[in-house]
PDB file of N, CA and C in Angstrom:
ATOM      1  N   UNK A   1      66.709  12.558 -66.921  1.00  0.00           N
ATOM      2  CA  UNK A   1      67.019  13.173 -65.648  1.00  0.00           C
ATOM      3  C   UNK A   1      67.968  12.249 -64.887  1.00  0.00           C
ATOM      4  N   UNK A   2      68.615  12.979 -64.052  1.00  0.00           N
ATOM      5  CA  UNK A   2      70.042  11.916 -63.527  1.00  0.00           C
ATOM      6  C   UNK A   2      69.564  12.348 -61.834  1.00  0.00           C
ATOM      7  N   UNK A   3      70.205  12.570 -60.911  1.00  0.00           N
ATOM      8  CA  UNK A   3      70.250  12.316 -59.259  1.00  0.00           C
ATOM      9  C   UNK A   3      71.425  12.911 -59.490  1.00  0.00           C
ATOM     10  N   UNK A   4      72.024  13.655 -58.995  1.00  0.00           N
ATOM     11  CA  UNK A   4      73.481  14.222 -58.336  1.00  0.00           C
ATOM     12  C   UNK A   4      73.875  15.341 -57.363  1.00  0.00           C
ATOM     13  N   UNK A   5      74.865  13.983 -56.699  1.00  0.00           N
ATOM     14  CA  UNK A   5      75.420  14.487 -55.029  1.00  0.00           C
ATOM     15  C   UNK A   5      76.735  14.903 -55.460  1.00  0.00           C
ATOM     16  N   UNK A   6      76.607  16.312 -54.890  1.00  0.00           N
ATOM     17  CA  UNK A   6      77.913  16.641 -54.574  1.00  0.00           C
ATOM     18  C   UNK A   6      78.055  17.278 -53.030  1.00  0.00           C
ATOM     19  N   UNK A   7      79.173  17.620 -52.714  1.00  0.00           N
ATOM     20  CA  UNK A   7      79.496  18.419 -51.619  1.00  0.00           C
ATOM     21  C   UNK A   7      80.186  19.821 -51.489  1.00  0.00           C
ATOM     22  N   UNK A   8      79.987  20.005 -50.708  1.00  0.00           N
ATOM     23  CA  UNK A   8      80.583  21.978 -50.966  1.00  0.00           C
ATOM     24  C   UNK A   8      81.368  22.342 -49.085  1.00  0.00           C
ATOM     25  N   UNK A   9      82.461  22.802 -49.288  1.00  0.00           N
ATOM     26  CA  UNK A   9      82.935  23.326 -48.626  1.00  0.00           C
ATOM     27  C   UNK A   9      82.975  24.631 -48.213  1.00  0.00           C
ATOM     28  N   UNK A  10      81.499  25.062 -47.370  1.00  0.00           N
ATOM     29  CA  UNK A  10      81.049  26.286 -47.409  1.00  0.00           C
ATOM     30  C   UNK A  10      82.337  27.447 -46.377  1.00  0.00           C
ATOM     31  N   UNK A  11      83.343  27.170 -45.957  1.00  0.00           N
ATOM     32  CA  UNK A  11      84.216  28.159 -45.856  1.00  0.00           C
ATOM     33  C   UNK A  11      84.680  27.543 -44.021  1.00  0.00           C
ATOM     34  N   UNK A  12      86.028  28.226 -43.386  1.00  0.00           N
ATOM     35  CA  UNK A  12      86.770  27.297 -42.333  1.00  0.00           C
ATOM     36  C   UNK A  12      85.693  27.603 -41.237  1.00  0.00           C
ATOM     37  N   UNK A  13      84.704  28.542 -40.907  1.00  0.00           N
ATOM     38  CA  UNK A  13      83.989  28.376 -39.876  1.00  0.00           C
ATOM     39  C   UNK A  13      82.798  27.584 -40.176  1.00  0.00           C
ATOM     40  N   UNK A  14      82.399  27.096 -41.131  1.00  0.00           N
ATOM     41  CA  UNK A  14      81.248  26.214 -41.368  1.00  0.00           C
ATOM     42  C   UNK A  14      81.661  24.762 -41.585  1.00  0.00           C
ATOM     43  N   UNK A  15      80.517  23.816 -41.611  1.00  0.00           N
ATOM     44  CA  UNK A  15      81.103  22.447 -41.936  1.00  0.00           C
ATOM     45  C   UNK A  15      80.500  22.415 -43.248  1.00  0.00           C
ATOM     46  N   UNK A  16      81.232  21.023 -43.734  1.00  0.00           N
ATOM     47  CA  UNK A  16      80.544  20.362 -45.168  1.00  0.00           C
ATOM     48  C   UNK A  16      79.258  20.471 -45.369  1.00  0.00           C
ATOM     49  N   UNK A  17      78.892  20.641 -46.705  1.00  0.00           N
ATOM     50  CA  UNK A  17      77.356  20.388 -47.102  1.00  0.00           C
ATOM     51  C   UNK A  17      77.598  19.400 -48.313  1.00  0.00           C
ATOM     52  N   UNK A  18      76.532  18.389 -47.671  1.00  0.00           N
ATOM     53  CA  UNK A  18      75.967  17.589 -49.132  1.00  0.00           C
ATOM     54  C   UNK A  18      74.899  18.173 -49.393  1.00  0.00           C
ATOM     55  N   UNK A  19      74.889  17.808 -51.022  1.00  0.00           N
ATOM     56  CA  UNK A  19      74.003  18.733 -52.098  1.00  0.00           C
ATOM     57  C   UNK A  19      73.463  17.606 -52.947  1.00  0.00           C
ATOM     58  N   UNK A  20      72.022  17.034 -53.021  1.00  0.00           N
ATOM     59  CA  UNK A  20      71.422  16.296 -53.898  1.00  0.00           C
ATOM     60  C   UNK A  20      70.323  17.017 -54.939  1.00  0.00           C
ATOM     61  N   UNK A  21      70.710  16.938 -56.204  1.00  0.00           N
ATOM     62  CA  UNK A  21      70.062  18.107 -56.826  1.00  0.00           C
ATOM     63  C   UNK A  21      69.600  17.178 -57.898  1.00  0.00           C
ATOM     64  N   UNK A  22      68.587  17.411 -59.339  1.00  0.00           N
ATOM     65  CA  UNK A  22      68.260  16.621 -60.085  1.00  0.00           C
ATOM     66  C   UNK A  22      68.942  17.780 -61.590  1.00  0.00           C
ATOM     67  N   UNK A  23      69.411  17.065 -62.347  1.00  0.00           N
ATOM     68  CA  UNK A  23      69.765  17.826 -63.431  1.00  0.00           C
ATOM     69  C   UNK A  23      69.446  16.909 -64.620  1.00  0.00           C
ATOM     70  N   UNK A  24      68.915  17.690 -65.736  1.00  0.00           N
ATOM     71  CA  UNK A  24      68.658  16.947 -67.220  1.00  0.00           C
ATOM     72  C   UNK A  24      69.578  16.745 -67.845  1.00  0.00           C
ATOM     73  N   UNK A  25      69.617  15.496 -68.287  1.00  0.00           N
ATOM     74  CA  UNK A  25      70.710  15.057 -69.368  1.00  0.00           C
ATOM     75  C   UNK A  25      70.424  15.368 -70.531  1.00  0.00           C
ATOM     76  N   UNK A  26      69.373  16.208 -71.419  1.00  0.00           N
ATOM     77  CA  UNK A  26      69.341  16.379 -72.647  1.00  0.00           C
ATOM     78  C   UNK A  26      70.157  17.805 -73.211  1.00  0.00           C
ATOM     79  N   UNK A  27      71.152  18.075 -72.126  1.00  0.00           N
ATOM     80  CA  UNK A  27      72.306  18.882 -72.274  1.00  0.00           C
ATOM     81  C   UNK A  27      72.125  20.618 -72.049  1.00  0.00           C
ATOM     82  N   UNK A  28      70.779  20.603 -71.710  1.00  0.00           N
ATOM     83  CA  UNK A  28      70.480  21.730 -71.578  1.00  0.00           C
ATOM     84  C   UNK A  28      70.815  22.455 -70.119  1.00  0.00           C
ATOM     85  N   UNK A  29      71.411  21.481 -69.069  1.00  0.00           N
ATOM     86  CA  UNK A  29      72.227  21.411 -67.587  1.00  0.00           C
ATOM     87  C   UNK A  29      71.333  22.358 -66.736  1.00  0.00           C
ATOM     88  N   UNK A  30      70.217  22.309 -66.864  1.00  0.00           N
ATOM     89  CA  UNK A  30      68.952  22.537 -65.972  1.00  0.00           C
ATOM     90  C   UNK A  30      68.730  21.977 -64.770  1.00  0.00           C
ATOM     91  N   UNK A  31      69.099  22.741 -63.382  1.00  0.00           N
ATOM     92  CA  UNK A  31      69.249  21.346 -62.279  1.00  0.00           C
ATOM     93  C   UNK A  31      68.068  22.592 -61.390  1.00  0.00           C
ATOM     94  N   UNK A  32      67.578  21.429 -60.390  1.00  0.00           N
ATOM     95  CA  UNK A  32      66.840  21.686 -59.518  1.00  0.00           C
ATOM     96  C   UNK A  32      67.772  21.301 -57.731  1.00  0.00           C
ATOM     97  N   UNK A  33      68.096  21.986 -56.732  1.00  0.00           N
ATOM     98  CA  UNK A  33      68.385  21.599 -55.634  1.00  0.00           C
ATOM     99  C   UNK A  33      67.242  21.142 -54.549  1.00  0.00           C
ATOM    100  N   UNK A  34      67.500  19.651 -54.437  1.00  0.00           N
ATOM    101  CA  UNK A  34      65.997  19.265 -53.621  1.00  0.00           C
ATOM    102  C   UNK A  34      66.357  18.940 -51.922  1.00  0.00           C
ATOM    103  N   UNK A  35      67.990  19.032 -51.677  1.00  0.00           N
ATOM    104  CA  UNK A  35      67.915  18.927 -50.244  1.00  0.00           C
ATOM    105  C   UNK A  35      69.216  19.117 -49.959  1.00  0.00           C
ATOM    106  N   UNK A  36      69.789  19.719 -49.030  1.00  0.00           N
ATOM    107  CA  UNK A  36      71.324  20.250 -48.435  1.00  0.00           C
ATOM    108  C   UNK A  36      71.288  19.617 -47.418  1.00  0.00           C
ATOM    109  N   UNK A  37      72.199  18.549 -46.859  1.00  0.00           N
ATOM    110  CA  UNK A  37      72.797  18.037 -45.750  1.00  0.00           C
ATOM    111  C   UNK A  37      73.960  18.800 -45.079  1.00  0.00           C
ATOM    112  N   UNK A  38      73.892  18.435 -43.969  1.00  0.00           N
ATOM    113  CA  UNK A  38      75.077  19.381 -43.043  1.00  0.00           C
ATOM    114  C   UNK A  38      76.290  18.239 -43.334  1.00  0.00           C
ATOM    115  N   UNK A  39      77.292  18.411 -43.767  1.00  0.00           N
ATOM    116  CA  UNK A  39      78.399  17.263 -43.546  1.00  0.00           C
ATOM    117  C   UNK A  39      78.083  16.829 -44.992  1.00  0.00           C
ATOM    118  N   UNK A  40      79.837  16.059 -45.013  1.00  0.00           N
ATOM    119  CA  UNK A  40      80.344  15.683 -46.486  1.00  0.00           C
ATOM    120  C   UNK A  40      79.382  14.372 -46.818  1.00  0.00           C
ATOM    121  N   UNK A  41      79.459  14.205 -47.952  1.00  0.00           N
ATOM    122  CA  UNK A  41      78.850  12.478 -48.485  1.00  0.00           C
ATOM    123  C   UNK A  41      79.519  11.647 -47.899  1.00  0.00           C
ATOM    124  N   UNK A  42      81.002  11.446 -47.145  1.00  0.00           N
ATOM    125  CA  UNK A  42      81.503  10.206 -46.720  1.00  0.00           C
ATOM    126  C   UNK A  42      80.583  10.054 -44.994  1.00  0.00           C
ATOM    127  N   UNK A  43      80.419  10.970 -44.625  1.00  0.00           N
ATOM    128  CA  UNK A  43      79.741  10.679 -43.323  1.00  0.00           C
ATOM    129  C   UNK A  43      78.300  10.952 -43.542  1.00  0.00           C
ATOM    130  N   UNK A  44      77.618  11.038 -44.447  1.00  0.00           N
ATOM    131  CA  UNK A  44      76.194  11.194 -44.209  1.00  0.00           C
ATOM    132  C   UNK A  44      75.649   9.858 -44.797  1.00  0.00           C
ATOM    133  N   UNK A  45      74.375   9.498 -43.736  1.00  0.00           N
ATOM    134  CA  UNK A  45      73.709   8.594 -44.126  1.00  0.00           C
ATOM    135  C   UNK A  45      72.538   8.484 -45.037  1.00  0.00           C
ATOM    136  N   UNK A  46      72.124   8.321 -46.297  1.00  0.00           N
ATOM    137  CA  UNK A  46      70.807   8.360 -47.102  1.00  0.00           C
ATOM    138  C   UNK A  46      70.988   7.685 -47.969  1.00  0.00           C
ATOM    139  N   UNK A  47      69.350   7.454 -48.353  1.00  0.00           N
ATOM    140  CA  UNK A  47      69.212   6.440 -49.584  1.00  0.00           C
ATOM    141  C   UNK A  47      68.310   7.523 -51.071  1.00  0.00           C
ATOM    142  N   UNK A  48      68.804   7.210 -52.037  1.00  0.00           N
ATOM    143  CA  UNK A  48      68.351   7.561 -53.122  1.00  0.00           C
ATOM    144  C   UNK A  48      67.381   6.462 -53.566  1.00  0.00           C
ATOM    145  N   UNK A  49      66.048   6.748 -54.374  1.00  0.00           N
ATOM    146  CA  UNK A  49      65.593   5.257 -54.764  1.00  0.00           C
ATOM    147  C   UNK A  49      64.513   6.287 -56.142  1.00  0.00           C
ATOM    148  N   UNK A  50      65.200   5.680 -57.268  1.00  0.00           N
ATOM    149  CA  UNK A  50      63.940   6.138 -58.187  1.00  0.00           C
ATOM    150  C   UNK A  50      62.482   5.303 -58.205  1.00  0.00           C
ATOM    151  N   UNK A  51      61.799   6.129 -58.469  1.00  0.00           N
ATOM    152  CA  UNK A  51      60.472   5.402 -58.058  1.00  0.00           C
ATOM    153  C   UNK A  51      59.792   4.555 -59.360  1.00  0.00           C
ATOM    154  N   UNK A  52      60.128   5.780 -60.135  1.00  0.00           N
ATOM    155  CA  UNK A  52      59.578   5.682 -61.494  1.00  0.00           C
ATOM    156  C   UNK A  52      60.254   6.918 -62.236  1.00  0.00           C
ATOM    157  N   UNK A  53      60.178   6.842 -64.036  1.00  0.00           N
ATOM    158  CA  UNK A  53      60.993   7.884 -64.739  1.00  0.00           C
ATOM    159  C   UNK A  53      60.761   9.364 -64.166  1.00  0.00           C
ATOM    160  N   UNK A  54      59.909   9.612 -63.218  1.00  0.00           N
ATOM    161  CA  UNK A  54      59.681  11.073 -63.171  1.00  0.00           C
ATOM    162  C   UNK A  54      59.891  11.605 -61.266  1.00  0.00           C
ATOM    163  N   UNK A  55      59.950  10.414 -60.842  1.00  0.00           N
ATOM    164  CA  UNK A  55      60.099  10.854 -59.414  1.00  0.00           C
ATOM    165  C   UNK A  55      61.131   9.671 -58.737  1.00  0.00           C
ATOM    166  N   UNK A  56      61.839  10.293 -57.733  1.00  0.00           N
ATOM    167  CA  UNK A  56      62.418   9.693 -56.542  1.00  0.00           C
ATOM    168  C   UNK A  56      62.613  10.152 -55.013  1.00  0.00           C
ATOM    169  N   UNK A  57      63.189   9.003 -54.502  1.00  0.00           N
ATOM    170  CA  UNK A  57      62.939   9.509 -53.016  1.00  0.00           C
ATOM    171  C   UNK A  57      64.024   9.438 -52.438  1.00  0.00           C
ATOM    172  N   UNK A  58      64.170  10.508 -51.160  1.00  0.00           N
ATOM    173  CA  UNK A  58      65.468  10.364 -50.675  1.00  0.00           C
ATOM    174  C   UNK A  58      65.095   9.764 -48.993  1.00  0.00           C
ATOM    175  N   UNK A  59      65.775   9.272 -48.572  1.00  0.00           N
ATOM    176  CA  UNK A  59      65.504   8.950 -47.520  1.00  0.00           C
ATOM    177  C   UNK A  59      66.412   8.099 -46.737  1.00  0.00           C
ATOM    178  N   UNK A  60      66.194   7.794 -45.683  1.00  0.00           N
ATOM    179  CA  UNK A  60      66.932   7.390 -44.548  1.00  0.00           C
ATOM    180  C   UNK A  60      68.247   8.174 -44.139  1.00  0.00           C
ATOM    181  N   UNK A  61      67.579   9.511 -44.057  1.00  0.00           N
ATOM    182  CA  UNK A  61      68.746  11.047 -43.647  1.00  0.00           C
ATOM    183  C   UNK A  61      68.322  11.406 -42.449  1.00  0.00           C
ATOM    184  N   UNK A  62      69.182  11.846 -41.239  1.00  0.00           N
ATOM    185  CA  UNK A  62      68.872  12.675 -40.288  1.00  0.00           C
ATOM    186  C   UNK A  62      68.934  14.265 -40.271  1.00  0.00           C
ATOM    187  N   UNK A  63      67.796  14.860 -39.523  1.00  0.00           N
ATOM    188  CA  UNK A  63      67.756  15.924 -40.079  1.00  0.00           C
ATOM    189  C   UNK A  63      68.686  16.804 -39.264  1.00  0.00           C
TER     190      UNK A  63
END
């Protein structure tokens, strides 16, 4: 399992969304979306932290 941020440019009257989602690397590209931020990855503040092989945490985001 990998962690991946991307961002999406939901259209000119909306702002950026960051997108942290979990997807499997055994190629089968199975992803789960675990949290949408308002605003791009260069201005948002958070921490990713794996805990252990099966879980992680996101944190230090405003909501």
């Amino acid at each position: 399992m990998r962690a991946v941020v991307v961002n999406a440019d939901c259209g000119a009257t909306t702002n950026w969304q960051t997108q942290v989602y979990v997807e499997k690397v055994d190629g089968s590209r199975k992803t789960d979306i675990l949290i949408r931020l308002d605003g791009p990855p260069g201005d948002m503040k958070y921490k990713i932290s794996w805990l252990n092989d099966d879980e992680f945490l996101i944190s230090e985001f405003d909501f």
